[in-house]
N, C-alpha and C. Protein backbone atom coordinates (compact mmCIF):
# COMPACT_ATOMS: atom_id res chain seq x y z
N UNK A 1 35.10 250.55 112.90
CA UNK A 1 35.76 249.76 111.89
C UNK A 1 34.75 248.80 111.27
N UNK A 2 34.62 248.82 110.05
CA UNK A 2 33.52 247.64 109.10
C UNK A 2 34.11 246.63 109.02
N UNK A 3 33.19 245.82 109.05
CA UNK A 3 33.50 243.86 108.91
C UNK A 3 33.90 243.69 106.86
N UNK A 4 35.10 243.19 106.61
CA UNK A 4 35.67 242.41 105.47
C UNK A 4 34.21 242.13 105.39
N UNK A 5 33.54 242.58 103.57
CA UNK A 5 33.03 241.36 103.17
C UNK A 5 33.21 240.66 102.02
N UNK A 6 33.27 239.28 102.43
CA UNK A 6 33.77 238.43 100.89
C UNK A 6 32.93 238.30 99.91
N UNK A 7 32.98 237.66 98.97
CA UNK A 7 32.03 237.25 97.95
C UNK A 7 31.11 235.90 98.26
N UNK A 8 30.38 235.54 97.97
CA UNK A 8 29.62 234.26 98.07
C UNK A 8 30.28 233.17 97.56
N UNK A 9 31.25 233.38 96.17
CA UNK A 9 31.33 232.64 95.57
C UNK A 9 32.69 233.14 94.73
N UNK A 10 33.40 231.95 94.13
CA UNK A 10 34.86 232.28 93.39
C UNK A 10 34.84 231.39 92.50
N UNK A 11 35.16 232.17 90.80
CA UNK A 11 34.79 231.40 89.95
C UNK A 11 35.94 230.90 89.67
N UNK A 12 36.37 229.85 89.04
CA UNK A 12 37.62 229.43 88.13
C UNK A 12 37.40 229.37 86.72
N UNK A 13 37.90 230.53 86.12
CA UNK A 13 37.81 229.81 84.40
C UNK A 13 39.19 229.85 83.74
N UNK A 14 38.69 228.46 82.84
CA UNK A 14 40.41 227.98 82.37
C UNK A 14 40.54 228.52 80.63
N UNK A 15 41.81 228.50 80.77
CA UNK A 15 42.40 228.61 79.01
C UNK A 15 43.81 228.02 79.37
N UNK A 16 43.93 227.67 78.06
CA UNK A 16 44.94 226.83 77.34
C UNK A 16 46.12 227.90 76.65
N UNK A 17 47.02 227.74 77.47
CA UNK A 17 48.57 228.29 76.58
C UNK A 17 48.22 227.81 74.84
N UNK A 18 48.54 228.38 74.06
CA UNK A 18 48.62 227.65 72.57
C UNK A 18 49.24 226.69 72.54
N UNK A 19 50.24 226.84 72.89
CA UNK A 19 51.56 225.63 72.54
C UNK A 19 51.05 224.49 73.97
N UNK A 20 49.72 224.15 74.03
CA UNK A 20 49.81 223.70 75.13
C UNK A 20 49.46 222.12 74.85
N UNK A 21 49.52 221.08 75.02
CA UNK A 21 49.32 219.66 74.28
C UNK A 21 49.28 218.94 75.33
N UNK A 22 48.40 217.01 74.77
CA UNK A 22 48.44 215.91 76.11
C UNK A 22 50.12 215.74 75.81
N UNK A 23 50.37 215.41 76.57
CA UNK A 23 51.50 214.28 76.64
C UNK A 23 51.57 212.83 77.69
N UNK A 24 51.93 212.11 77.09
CA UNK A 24 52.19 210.65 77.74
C UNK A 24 53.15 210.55 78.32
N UNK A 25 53.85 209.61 79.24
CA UNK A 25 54.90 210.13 80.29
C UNK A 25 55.05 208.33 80.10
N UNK A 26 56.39 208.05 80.55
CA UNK A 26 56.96 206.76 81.24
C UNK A 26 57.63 206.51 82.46
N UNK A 27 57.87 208.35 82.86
CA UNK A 27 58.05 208.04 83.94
C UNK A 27 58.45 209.40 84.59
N UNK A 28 59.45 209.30 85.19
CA UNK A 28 59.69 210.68 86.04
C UNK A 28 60.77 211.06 86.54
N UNK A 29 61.67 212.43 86.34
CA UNK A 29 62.79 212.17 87.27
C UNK A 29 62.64 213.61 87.60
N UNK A 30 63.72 213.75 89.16
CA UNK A 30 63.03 215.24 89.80
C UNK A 30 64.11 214.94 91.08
N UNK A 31 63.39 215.87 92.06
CA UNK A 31 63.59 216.07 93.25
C UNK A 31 63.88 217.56 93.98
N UNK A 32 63.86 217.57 94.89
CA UNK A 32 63.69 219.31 95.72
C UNK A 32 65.59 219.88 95.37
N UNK A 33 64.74 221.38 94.65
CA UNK A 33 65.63 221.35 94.25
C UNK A 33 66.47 222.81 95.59
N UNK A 34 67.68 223.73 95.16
CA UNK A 34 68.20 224.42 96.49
C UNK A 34 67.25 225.20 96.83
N UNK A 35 65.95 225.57 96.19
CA UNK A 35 64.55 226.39 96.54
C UNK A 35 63.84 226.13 97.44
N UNK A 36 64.18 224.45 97.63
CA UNK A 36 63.20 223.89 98.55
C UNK A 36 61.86 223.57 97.57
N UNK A 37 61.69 223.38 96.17
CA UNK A 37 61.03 223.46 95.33
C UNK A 37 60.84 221.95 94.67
N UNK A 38 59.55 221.00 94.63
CA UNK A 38 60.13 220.38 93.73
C UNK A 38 60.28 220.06 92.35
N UNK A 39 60.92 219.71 91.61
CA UNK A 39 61.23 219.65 90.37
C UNK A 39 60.99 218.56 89.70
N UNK A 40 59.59 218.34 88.82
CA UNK A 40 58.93 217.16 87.87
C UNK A 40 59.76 217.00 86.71
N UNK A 41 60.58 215.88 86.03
CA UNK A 41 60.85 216.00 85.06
C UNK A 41 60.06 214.95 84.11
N UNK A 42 58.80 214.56 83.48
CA UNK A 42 58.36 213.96 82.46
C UNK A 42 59.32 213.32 81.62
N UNK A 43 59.26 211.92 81.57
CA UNK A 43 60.11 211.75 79.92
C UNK A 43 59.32 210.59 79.32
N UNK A 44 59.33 210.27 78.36
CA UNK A 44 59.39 209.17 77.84
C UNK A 44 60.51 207.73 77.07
N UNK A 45 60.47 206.84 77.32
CA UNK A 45 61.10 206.10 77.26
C UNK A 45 61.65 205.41 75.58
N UNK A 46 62.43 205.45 74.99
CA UNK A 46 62.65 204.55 73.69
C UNK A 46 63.98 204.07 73.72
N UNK A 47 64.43 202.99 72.72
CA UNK A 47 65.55 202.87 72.21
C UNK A 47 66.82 203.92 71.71
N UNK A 48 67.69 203.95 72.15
CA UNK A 48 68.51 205.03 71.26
C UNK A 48 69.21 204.90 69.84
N UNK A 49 68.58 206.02 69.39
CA UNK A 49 68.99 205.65 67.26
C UNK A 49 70.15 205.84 67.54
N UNK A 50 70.64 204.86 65.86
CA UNK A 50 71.92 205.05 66.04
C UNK A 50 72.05 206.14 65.53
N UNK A 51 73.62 206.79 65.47
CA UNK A 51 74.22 207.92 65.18
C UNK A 51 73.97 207.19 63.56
N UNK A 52 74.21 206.52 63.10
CA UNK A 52 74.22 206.83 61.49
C UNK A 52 73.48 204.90 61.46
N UNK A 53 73.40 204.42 59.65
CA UNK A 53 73.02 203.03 59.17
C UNK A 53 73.58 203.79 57.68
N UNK A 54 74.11 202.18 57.36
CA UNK A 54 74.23 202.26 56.21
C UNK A 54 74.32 201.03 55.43
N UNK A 55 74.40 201.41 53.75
CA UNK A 55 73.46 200.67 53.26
C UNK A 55 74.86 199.95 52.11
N UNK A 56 75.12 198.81 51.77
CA UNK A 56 75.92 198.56 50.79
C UNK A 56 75.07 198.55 49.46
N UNK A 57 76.26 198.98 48.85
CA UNK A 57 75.59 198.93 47.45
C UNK A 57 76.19 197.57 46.63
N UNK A 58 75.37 196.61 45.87
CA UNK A 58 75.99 195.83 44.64
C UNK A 58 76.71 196.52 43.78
N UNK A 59 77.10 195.28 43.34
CA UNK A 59 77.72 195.81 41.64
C UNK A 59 76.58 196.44 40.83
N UNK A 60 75.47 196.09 40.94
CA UNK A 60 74.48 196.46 39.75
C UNK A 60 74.07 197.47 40.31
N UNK A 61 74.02 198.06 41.45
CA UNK A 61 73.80 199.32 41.97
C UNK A 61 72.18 199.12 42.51
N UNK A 62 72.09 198.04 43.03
CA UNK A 62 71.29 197.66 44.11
C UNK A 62 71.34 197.64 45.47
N UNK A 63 70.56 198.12 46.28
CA UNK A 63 70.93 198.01 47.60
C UNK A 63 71.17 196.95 48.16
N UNK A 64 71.65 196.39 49.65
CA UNK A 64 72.16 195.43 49.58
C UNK A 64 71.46 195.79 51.60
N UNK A 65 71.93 194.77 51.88
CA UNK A 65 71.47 195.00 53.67
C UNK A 65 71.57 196.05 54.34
N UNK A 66 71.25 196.65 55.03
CA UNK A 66 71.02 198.03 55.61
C UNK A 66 72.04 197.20 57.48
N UNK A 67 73.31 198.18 57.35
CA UNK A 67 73.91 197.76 58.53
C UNK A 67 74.37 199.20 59.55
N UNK A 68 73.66 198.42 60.27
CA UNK A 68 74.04 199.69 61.78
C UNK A 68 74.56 199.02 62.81
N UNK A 69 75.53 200.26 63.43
CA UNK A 69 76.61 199.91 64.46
C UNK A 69 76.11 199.31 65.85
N UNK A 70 76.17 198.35 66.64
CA UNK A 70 75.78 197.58 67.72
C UNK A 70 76.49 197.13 68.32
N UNK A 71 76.38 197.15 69.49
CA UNK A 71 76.83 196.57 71.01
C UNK A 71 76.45 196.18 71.75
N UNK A 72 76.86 194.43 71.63
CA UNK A 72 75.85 193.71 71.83
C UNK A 72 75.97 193.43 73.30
N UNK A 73 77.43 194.42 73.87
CA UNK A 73 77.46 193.66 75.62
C UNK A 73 76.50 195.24 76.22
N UNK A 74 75.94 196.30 75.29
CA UNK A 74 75.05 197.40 76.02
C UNK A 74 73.75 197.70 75.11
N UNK A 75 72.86 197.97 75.75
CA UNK A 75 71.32 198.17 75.57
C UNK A 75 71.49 199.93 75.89
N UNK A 76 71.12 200.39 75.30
CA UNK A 76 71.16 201.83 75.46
C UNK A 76 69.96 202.38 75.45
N UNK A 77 69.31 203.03 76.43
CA UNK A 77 67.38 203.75 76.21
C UNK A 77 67.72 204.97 76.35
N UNK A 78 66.99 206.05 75.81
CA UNK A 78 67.11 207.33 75.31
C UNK A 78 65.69 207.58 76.38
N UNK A 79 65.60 208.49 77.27
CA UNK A 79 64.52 208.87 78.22
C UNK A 79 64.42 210.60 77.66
N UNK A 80 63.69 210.59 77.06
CA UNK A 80 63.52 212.20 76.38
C UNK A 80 62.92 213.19 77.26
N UNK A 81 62.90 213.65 77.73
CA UNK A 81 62.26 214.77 78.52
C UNK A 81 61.67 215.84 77.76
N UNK A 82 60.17 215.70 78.06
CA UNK A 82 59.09 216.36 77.49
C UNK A 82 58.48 217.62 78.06
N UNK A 83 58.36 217.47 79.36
CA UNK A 83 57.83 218.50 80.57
C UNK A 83 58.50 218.35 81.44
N UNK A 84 58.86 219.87 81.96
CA UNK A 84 59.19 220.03 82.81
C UNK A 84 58.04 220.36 83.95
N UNK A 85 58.20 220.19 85.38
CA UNK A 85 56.95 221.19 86.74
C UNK A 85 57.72 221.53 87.48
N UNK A 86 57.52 222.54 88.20
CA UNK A 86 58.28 223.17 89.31
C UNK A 86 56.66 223.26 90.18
N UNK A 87 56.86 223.22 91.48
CA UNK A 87 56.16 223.60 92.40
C UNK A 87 56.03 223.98 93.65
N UNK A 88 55.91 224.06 94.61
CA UNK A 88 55.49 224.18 96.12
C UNK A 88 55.21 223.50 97.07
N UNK A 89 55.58 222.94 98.11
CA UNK A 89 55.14 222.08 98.84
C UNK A 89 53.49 221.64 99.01
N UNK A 90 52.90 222.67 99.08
CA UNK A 90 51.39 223.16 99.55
C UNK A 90 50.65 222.46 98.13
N UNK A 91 51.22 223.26 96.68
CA UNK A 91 50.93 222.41 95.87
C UNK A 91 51.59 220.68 95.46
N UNK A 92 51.92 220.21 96.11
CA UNK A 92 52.71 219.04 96.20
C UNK A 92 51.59 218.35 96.86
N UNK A 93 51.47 218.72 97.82
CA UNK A 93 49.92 218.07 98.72
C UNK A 93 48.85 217.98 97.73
N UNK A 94 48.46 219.35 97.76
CA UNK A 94 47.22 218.77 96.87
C UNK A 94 47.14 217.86 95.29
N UNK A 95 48.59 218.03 95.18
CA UNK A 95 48.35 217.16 93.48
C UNK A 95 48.50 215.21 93.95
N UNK A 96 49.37 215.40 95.63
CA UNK A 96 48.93 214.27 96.04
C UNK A 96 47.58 213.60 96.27
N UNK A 97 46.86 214.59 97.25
CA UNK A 97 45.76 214.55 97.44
C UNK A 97 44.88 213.85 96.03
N UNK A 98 45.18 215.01 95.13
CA UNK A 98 44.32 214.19 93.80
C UNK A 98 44.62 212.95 92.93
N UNK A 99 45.82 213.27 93.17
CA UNK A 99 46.10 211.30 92.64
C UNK A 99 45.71 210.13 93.26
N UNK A 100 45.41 210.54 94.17
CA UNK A 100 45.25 209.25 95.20
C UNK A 100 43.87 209.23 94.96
N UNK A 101 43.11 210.19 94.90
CA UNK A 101 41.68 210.20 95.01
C UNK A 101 41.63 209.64 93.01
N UNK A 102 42.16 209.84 92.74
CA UNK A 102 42.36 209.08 91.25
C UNK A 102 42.16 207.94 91.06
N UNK A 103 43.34 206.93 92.05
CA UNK A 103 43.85 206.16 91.73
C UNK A 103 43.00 205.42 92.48
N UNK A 104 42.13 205.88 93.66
CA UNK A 104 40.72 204.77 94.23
C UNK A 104 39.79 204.92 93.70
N UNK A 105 39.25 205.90 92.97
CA UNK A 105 38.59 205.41 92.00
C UNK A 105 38.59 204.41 90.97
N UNK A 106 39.64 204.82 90.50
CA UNK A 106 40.16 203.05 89.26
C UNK A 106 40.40 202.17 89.81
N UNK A 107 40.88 202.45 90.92
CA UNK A 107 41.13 200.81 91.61
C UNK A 107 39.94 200.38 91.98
N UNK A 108 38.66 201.03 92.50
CA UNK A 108 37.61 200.23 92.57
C UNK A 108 36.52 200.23 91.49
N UNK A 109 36.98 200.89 90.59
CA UNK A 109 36.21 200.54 88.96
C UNK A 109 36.99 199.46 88.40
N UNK A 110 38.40 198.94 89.13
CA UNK A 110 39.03 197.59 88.39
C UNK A 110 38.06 196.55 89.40
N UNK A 111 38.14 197.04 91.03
CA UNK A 111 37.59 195.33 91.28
C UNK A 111 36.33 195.18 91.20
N UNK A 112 35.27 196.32 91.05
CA UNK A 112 33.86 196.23 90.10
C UNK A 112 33.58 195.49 89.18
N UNK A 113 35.13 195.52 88.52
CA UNK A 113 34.84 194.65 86.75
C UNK A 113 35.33 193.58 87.03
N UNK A 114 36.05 193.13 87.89
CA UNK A 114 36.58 191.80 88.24
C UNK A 114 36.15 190.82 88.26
N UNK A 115 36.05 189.92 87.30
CA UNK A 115 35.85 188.38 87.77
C UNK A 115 36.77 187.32 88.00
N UNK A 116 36.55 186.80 89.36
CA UNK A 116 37.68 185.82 89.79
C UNK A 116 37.38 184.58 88.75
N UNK A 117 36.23 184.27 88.40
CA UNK A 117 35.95 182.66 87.51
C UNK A 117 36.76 182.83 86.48
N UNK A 118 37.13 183.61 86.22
CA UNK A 118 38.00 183.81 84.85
C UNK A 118 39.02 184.47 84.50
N UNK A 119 39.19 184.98 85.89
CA UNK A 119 40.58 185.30 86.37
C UNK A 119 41.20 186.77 85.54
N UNK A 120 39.75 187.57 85.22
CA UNK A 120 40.31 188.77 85.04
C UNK A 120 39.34 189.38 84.54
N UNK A 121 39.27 190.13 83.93
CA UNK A 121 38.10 191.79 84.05
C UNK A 121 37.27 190.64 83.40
N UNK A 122 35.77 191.47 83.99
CA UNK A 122 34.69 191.08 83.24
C UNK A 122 34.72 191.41 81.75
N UNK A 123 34.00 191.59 80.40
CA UNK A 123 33.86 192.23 79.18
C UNK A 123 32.61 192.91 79.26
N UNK A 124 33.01 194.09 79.68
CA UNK A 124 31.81 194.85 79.20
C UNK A 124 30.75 195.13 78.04
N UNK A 125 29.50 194.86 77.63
CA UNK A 125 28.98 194.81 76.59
C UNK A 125 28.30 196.28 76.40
């Protein structure tokens, strides 16, 4: 029986879906879903438009204040959902793994720039 042999080496090369774009996020909603899977939902955060504004007209057929419907005892935010992720536990780890390794990097490129005399980032020139 011959010994498996592997390659030396395994390349990765990337491409881009077309429809593929950055997006900015505010936040996140999700959780494991009956797959045992978990489920990223991306959104971003705004005000919610109103359903309509409108505008009175003068006698002379000038516009006049622009009035839209409000309620002033509710604040209403519209969280849009942009991306969706589905994934894997295994991949769950490692995208942990890389955030974290992310997020100590910036955290010690913030206290690098830090100056306490002035009580906040140095200015880089």
């Amino acid at each position: 029986m011959s010994q498996i042999r592997y390659p030396s080496r395994v390349r990765y090369e990337y491409s881009q879906d077309p429809d593929c774009r950055l997006q900015y996020t505010h936040g996140v909603w999700g959780g494991i879903n009956p797959q045992g899977e978990i489920e990223v939902n991306f959104y971003v955060e705004s005000d919610k438009l109103p359903s309509f504004s409108e505008r009175a007209v003068e006698p002379d057929g000038a516009f006049g204040a622009e009035v839209v419907p409000f309620d002033e005892e509710e604040r209403v935010i519209n969280r849009h959902i942009h991306s969706r992720v589905l994934f894997n536990y295994h991949t769950a780890r490692a995208l942990m793994e890389w955030l974290e390794e992310k997020i100590d990097t910036l955290e010690m490129e913030e206290s690098a720039n830090y100056n306490p005399e002035e009580g906040g980032p140095e200015v880089q020139q």
